[in-house]
C-alpha atoms as a PDB file:
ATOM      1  CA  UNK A   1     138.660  75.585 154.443  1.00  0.00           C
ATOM      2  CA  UNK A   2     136.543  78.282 156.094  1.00  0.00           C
ATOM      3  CA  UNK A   3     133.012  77.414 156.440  1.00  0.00           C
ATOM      4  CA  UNK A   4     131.452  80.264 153.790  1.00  0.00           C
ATOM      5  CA  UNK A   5     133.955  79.800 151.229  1.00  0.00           C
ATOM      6  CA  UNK A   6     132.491  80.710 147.740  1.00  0.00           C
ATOM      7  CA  UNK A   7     132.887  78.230 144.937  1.00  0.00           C
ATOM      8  CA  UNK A   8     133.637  80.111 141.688  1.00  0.00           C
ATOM      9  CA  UNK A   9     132.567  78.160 139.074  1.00  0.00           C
ATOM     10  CA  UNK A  10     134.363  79.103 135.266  1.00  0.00           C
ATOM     11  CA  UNK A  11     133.649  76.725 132.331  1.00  0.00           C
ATOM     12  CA  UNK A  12     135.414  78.194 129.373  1.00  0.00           C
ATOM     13  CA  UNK A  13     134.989  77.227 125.605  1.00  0.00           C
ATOM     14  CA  UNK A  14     137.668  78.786 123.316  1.00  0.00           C
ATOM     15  CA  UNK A  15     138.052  81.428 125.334  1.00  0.00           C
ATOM     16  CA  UNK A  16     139.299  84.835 123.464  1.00  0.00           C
ATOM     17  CA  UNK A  17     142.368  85.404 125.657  1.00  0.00           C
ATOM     18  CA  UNK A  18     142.378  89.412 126.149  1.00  0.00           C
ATOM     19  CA  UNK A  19     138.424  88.855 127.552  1.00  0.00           C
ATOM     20  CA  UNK A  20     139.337  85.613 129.450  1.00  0.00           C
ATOM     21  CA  UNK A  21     142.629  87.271 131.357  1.00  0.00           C
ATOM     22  CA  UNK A  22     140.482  90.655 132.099  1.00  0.00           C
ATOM     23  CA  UNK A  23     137.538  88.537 134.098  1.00  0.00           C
ATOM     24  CA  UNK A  24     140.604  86.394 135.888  1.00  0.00           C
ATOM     25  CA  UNK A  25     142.173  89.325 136.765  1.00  0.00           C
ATOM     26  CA  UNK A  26     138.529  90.999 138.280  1.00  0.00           C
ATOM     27  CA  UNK A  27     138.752  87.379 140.285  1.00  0.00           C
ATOM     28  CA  UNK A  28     141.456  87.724 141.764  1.00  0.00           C
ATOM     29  CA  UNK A  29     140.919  91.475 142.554  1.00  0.00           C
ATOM     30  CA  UNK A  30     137.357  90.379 144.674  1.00  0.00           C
ATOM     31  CA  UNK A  31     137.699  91.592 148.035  1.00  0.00           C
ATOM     32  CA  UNK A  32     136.132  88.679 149.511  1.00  0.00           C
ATOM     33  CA  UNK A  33     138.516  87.040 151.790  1.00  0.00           C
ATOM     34  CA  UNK A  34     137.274  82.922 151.135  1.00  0.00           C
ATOM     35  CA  UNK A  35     137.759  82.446 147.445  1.00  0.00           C
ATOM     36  CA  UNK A  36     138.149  79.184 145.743  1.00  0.00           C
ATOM     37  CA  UNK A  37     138.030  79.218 141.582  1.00  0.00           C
ATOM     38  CA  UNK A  38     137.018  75.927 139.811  1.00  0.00           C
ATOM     39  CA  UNK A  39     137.351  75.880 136.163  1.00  0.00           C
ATOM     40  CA  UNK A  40     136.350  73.249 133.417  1.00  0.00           C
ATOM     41  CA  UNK A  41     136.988  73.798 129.712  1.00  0.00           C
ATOM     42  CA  UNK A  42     134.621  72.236 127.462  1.00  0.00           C
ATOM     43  CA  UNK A  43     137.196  70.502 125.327  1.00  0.00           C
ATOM     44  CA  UNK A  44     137.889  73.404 122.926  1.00  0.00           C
ATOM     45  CA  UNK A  45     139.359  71.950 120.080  1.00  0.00           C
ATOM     46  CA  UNK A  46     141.969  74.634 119.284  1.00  0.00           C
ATOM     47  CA  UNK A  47     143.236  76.594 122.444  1.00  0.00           C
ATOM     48  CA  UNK A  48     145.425  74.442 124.655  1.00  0.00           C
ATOM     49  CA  UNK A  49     145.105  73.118 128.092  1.00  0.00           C
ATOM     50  CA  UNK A  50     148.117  74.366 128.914  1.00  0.00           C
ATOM     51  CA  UNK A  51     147.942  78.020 128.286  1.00  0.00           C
ATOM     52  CA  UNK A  52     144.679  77.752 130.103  1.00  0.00           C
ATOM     53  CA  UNK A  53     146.471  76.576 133.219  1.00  0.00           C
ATOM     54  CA  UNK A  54     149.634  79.342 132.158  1.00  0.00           C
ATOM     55  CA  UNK A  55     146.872  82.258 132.357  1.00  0.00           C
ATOM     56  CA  UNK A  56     145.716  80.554 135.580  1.00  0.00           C
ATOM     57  CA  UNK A  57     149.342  80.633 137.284  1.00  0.00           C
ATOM     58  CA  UNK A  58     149.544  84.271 136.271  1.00  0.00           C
ATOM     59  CA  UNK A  59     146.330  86.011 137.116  1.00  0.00           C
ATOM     60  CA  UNK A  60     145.071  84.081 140.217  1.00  0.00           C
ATOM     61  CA  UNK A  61     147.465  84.691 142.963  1.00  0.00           C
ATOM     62  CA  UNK A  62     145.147  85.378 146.099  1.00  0.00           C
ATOM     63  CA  UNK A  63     143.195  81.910 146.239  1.00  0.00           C
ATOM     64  CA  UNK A  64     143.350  78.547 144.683  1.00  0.00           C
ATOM     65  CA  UNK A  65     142.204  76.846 141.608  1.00  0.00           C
ATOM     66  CA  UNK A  66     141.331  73.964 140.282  1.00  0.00           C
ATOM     67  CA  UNK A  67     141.579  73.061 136.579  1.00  0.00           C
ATOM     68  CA  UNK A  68     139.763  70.099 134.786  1.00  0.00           C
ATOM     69  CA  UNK A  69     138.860  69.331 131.210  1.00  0.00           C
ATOM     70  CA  UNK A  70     135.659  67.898 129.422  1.00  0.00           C
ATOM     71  CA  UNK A  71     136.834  64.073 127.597  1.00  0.00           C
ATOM     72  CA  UNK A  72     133.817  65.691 124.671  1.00  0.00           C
ATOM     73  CA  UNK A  73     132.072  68.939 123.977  1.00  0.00           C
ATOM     74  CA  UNK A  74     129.331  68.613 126.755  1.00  0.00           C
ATOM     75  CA  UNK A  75     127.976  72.260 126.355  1.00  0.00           C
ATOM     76  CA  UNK A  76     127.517  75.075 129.216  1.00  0.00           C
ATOM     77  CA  UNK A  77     124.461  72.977 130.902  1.00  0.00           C
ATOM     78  CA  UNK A  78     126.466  70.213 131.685  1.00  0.00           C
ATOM     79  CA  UNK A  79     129.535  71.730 131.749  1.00  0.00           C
ATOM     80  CA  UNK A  80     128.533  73.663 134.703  1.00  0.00           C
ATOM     81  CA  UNK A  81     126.671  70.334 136.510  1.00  0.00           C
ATOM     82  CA  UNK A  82     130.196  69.273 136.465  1.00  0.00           C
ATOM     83  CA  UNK A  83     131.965  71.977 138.033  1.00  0.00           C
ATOM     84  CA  UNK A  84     128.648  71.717 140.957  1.00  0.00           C
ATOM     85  CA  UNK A  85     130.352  68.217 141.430  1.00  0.00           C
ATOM     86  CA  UNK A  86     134.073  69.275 141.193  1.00  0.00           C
ATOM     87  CA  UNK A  87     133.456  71.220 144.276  1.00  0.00           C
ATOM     88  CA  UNK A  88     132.932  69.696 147.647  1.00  0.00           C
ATOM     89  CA  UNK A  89     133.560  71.731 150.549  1.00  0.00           C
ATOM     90  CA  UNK A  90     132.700  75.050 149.849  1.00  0.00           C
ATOM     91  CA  UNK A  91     129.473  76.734 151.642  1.00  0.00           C
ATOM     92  CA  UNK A  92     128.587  78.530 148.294  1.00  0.00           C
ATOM     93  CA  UNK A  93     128.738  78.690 144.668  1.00  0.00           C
ATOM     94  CA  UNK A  94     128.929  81.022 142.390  1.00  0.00           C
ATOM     95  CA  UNK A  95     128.331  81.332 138.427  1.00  0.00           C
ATOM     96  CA  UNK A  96     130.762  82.112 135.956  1.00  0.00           C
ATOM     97  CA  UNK A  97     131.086  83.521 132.154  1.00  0.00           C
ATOM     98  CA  UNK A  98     134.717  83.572 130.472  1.00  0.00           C
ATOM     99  CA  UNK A  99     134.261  87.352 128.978  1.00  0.00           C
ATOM    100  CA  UNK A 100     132.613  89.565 131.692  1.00  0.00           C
ATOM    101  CA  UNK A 101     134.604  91.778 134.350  1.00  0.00           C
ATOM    102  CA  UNK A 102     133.580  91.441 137.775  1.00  0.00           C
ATOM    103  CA  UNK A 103     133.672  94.398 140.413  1.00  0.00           C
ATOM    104  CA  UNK A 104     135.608  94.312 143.510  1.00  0.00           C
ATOM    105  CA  UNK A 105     132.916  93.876 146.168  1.00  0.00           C
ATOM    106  CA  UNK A 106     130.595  91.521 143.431  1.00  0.00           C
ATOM    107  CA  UNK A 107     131.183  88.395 145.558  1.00  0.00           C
ATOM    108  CA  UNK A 108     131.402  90.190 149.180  1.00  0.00           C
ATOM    109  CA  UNK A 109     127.773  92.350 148.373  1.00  0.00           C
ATOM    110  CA  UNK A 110     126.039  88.795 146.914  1.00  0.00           C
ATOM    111  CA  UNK A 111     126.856  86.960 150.026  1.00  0.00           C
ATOM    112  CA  UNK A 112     126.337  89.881 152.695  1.00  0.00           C
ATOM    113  CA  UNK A 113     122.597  89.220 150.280  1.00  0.00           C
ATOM    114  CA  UNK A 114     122.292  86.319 150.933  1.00  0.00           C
ATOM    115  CA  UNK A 115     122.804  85.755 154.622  1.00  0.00           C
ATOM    116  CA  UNK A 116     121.428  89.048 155.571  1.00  0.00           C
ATOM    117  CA  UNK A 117     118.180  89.166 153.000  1.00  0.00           C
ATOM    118  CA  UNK A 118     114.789  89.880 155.127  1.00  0.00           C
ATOM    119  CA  UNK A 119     113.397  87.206 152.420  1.00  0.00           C
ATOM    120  CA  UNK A 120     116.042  84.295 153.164  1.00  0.00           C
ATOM    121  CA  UNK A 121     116.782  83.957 149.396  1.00  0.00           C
ATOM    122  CA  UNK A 122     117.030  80.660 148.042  1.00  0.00           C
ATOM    123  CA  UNK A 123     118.945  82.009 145.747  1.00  0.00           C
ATOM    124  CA  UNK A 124     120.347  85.331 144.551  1.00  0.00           C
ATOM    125  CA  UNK A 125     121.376  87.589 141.647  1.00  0.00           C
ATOM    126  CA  UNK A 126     121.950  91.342 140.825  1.00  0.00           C
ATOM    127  CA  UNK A 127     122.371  94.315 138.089  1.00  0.00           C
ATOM    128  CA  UNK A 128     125.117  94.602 135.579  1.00  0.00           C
ATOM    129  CA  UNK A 129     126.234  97.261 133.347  1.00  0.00           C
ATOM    130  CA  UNK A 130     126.585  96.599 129.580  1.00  0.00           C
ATOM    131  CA  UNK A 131     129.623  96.739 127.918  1.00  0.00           C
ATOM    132  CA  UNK A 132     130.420  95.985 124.467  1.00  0.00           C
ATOM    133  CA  UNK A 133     133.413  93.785 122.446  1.00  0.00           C
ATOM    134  CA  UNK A 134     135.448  96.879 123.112  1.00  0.00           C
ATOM    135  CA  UNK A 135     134.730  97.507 126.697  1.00  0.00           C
ATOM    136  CA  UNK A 136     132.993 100.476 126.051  1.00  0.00           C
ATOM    137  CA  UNK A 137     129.664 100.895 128.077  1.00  0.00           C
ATOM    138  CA  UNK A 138     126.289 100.685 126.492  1.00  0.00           C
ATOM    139  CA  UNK A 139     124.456 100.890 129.182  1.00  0.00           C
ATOM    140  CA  UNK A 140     124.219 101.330 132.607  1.00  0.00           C
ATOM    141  CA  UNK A 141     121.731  98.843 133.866  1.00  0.00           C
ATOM    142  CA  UNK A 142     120.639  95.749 132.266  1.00  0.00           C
ATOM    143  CA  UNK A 143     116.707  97.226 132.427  1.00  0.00           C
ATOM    144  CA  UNK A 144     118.367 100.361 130.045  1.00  0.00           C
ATOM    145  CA  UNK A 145     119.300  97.743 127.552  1.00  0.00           C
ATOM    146  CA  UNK A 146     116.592  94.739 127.191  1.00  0.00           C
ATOM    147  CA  UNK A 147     113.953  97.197 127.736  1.00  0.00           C
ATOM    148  CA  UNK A 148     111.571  94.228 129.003  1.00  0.00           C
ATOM    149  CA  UNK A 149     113.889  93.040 131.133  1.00  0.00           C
ATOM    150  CA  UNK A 150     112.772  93.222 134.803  1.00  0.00           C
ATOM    151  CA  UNK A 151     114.355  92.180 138.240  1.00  0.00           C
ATOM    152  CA  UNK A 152     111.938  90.365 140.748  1.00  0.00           C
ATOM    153  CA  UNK A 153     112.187  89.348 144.436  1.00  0.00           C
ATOM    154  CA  UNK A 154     110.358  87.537 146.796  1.00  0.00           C
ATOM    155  CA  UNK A 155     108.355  84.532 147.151  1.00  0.00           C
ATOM    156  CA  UNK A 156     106.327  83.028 144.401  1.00  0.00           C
ATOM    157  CA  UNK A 157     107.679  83.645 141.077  1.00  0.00           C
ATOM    158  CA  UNK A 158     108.140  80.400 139.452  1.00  0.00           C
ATOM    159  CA  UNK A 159     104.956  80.922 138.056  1.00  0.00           C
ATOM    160  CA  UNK A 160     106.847  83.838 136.183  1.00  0.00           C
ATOM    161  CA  UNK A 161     109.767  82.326 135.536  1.00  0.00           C
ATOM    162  CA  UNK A 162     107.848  79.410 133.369  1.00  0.00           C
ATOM    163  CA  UNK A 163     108.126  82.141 130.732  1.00  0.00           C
ATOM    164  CA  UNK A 164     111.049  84.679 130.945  1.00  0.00           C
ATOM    165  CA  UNK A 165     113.962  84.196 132.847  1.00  0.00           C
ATOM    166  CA  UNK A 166     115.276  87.626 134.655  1.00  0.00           C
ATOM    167  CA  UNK A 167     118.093  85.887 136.972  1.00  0.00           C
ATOM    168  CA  UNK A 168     121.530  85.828 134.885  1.00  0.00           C
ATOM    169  CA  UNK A 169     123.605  82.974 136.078  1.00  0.00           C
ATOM    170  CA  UNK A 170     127.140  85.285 135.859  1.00  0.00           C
ATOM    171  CA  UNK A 171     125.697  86.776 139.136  1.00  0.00           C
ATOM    172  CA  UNK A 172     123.769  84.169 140.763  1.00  0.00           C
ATOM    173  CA  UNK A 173     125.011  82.768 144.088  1.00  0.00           C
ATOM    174  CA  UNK A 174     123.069  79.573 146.064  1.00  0.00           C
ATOM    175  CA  UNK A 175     124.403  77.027 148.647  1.00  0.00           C
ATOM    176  CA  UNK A 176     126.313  74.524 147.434  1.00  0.00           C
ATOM    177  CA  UNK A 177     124.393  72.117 148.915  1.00  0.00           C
ATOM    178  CA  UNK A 178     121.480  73.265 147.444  1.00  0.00           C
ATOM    179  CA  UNK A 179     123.139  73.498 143.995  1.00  0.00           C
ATOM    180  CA  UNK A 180     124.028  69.830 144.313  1.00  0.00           C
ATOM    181  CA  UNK A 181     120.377  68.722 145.425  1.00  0.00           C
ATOM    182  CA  UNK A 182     118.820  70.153 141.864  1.00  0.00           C
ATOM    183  CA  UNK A 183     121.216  67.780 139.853  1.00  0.00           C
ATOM    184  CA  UNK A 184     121.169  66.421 136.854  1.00  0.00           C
ATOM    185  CA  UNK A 185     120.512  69.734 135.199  1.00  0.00           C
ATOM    186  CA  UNK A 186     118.369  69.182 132.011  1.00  0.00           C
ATOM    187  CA  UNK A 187     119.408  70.633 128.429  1.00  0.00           C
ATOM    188  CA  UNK A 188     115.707  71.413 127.457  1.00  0.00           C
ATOM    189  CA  UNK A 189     116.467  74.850 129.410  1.00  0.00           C
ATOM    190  CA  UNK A 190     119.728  76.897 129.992  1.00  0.00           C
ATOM    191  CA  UNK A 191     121.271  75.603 133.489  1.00  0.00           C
ATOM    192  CA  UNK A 192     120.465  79.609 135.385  1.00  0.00           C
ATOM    193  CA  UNK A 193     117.076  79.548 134.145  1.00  0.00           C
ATOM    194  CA  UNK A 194     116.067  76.059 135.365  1.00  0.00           C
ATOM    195  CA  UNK A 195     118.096  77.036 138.446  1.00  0.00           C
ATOM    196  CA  UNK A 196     116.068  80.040 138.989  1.00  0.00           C
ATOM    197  CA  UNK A 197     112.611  78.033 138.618  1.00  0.00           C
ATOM    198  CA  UNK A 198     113.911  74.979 141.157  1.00  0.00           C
ATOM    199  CA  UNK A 199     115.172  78.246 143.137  1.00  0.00           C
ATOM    200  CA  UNK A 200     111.349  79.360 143.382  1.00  0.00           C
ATOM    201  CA  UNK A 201     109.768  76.625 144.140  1.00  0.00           C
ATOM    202  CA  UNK A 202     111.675  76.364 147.039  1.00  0.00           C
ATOM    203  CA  UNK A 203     111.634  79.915 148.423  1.00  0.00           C
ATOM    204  CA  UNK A 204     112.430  82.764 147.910  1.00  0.00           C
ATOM    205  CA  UNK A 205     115.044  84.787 145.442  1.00  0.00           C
ATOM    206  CA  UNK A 206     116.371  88.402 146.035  1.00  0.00           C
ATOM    207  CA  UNK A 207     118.345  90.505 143.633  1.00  0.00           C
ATOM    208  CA  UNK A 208     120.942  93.654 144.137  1.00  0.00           C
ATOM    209  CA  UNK A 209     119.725  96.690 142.686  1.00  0.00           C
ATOM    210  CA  UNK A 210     123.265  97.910 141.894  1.00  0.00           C
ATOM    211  CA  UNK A 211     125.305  96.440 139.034  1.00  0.00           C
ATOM    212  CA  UNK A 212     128.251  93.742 140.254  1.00  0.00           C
ATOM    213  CA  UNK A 213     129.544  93.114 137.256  1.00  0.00           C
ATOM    214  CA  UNK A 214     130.459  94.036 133.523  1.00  0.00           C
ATOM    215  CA  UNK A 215     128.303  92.057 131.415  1.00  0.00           C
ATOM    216  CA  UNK A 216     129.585  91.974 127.593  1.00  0.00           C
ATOM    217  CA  UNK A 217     127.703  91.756 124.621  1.00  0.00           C
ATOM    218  CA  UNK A 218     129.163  91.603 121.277  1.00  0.00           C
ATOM    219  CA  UNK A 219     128.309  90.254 117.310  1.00  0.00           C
ATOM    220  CA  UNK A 220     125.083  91.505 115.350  1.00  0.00           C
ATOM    221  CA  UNK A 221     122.520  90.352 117.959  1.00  0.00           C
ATOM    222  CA  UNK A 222     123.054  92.354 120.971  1.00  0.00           C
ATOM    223  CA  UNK A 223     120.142  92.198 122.585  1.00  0.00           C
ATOM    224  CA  UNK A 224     119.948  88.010 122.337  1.00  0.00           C
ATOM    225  CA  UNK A 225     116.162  88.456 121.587  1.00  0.00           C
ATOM    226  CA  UNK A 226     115.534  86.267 118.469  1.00  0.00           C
ATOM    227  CA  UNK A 227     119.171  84.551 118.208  1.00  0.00           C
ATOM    228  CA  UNK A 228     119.173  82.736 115.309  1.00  0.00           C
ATOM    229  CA  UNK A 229     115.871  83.432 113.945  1.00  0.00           C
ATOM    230  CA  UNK A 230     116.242  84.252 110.037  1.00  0.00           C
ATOM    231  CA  UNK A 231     112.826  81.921 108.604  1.00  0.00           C
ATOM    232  CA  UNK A 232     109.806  81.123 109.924  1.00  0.00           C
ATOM    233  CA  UNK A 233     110.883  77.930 110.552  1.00  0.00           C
ATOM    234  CA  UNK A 234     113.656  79.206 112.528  1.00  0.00           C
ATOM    235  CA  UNK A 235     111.232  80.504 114.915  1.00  0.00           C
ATOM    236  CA  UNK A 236     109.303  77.883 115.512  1.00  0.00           C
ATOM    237  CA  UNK A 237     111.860  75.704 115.791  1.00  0.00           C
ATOM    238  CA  UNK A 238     113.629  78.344 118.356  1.00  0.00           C
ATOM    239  CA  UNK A 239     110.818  79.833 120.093  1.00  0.00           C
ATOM    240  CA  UNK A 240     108.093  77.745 120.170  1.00  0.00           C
ATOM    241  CA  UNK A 241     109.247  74.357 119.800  1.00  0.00           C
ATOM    242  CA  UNK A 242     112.125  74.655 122.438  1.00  0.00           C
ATOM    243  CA  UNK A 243     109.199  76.374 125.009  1.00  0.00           C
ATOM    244  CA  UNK A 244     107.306  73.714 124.332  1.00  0.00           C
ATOM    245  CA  UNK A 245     109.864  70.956 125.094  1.00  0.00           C
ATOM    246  CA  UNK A 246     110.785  73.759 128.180  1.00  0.00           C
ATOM    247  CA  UNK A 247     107.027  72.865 129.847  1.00  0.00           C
ATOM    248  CA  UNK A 248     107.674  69.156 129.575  1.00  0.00           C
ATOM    249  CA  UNK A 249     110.652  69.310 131.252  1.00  0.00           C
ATOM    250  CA  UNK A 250     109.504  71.594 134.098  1.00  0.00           C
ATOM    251  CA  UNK A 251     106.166  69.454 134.783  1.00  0.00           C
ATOM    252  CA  UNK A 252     109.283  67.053 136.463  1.00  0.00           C
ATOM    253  CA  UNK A 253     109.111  69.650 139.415  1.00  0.00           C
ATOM    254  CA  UNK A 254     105.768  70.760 139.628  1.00  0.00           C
ATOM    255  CA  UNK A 255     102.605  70.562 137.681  1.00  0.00           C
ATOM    256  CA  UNK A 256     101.207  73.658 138.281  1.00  0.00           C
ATOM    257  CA  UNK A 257      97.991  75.396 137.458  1.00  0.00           C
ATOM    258  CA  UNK A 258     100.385  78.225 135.450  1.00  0.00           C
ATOM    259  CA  UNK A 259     102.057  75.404 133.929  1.00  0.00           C
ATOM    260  CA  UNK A 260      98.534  73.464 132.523  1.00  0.00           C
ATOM    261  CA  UNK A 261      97.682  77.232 130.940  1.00  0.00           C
ATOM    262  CA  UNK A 262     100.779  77.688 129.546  1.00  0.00           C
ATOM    263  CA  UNK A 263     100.878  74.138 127.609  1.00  0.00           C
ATOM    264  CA  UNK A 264      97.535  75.233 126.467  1.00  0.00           C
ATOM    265  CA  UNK A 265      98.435  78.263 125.109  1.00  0.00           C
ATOM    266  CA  UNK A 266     101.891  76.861 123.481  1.00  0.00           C
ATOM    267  CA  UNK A 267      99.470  74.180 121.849  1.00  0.00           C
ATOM    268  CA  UNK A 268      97.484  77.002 120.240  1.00  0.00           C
ATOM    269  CA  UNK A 269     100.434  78.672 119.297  1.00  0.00           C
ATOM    270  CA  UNK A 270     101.962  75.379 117.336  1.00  0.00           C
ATOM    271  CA  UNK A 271      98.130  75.117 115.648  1.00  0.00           C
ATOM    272  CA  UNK A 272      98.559  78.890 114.516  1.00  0.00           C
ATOM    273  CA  UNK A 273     101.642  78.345 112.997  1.00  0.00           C
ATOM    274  CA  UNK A 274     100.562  75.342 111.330  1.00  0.00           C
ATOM    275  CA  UNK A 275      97.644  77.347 110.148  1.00  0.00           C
ATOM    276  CA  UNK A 276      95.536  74.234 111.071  1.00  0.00           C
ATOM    277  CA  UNK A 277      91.781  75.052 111.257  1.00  0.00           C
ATOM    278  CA  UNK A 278      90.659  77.042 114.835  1.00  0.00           C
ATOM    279  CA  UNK A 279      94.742  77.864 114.948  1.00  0.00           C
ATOM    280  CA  UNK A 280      93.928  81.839 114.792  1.00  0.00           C
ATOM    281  CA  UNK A 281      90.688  81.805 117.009  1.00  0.00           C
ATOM    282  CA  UNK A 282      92.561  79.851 119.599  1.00  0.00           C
ATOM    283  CA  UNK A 283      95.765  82.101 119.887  1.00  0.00           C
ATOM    284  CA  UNK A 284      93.394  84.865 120.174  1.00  0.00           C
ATOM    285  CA  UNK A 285      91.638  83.281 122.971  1.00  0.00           C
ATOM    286  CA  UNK A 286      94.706  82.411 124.912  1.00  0.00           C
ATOM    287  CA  UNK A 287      96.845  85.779 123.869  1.00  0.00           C
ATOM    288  CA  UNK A 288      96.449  87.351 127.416  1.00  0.00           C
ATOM    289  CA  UNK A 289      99.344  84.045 128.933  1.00  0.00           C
ATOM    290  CA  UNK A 290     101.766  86.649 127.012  1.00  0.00           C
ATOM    291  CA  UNK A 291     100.383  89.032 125.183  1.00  0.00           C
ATOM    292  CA  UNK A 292     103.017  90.127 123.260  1.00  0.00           C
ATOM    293  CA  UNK A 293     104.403  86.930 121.556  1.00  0.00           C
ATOM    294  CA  UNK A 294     100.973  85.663 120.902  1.00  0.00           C
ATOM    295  CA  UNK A 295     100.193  89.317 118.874  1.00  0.00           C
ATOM    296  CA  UNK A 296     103.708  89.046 117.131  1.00  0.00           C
ATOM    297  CA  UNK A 297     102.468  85.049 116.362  1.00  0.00           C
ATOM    298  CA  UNK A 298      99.688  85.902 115.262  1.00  0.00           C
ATOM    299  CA  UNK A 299     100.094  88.838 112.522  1.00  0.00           C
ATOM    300  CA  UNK A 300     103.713  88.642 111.755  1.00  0.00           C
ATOM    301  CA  UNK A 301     104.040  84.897 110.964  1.00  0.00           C
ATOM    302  CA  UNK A 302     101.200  86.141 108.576  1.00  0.00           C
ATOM    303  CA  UNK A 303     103.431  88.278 107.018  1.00  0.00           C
ATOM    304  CA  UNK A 304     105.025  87.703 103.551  1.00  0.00           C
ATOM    305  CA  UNK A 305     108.979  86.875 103.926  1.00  0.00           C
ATOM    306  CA  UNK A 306     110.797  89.861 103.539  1.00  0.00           C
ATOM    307  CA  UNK A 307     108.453  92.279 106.034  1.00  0.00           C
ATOM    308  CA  UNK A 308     108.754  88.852 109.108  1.00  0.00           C
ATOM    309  CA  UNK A 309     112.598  89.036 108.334  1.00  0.00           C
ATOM    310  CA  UNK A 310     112.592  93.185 108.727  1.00  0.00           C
ATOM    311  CA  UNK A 311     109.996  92.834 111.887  1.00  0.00           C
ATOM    312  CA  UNK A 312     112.886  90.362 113.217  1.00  0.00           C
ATOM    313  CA  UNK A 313     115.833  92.414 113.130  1.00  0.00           C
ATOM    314  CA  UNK A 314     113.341  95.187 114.393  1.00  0.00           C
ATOM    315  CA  UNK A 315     112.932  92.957 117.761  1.00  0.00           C
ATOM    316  CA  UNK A 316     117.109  91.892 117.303  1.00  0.00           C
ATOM    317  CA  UNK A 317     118.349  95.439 117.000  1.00  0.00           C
ATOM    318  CA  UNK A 318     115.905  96.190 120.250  1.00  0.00           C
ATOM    319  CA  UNK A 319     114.134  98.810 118.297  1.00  0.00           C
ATOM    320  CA  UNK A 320     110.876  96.097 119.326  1.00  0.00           C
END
């Protein structure tokens, strides 16, 4: 196998066939020469094995595959730790949705990043345009649609990434190696974002300005902001406990100075919403770690029902 082979690395869930047989068909269209596609489904309980390895036969003719199925739902975190094991020889690896498209050069432009980088990335990513269930384009550039979404490179931003993620795992491309060496991946974070952190501790990460890929968005919640949030509850439950169980689990890798002020502020955060006694004053006090959440904390969860549940789909619809 040629020494800078790319690992593609597909887990599919109940894949929705048109989507899944337009990003196969974008694989095998890639114009970089060194392809090999590894594919796990995460025991979908209705659409067969066997058409899976049918739409395989059909639509990846250029390169090989390999096809393997989860025993139980394990979920896209250790779903994709799996297909980092299923592969063994490969010199990279990249990550893979089951509903994007991916341009022609996508694979050849991330690895001519990669080894050619001034920064000698750690790891890599790029742009996307935004398409929607119908594969009409919503936007050009994933910064024109998540309006506080912002690309970073260099050296140093784990300190950054403890709070926002900006490297999406359908275009990020590591060693294999490298991949392999930040197993187990935990579940308290999804697998590109704790990728991206182990990523910057260890160097640095670059990014291509230019979109690689067709990145699809569909359903009522297009922006992902807020996913699920319909209560109170729901939001602490989805944004402050999981950040909070998101610090505990990155404190495994390096117990930073960021890190110490960020538990403090999430502590101040879980008093606010409590409404326990100094909960306001010390939100306030911290607000500055992210000043937007912590201003959104501390009026709207003040809010009666209805006007939190409009100010929500406000901050779901983007309009936020």
């Amino acid at each position: 196998m040629a020494q800078k082979t790319v690992a593609v690395l597909l887990a599919v869930w109940e894949p929705r066939e048109d989507w899944l047989i337009e990003l196969l068909d974008s694989l095998n269209g890639q114009t970089y020469p060194h392809i090999r596609l590894y594919v796990r489904d995460d025991a979908s309980p209705t659409y067969p094995l066997s058409r899976l390895q049918e739409l395989l036969a059909a639509h990846i003719t250029k390169f090989p595959y390999t096809l393997h199925q989860n025993e139980q739902n394990l979920g896209s975190n250790q779903t994709f730790a799996a297909l980092v094991c299923d592969c063994n020889d490969e010199r990279y690896v990249a990550f893979c949705d089951q509903d994007d498209v991916w341009l022609p050069e996508k694979i050849a432009n991330t690895v001519r990043l990669l080894e050619e980088s001034r920064l000698s990335p750690v790891a890599v990513c790029a742009n996307v345009s935004v398409m929607d269930g119908e594969g009409k384009e919503i936007a050009p550039t994933m910064e024109a649609h998540r309006r506080r979404h912002t690309f970073l490179r260099g050296n140093g931003l784990a300190s950054g990434l403890i709070y926002r993620n900006f490297v999406m795992g359908c275009t990020m491309m590591m060693e294999r190696k490298r991949a392999r060496s930040y197993l187990p991946f935990p579940n308290e974070l999804v697998h590109d974002h704790y990728l991206a952190y182990r990523a910057a501790l260890d160097g640095a990460i670059d990014y291509l300005d230019e979109p690689q890929m067709r990145y699809r968005v569909y359903g009522g919640n297009q922006t992902g902001v807020m996913t699920g949030v319909r209560t109170k509850q729901d939001y602490f439950d989805r944004r402050i406990a999981v950040f909070d169980a998101r610090l505990r689990c990155l404190k495994q890798y390096a117990d930073s100075e960021e890190l110490q002020k960020a538990q403090i502020w999430t502590d101040a955060r879980k008093k606010n919403f409590s409404r326990e006694r100094g909960g306001f004053r010390a939100l306030w006090k911290t607000r500055n770690v992210n000043r937007v959440t912590s201003l959104f904390e501390l009026f709207a969860l003040r809010f009666p029902t209805p006007l939190f549940r409009f100010a929500v789909r406000l901050i779901q619809k983007g309009a936020l």
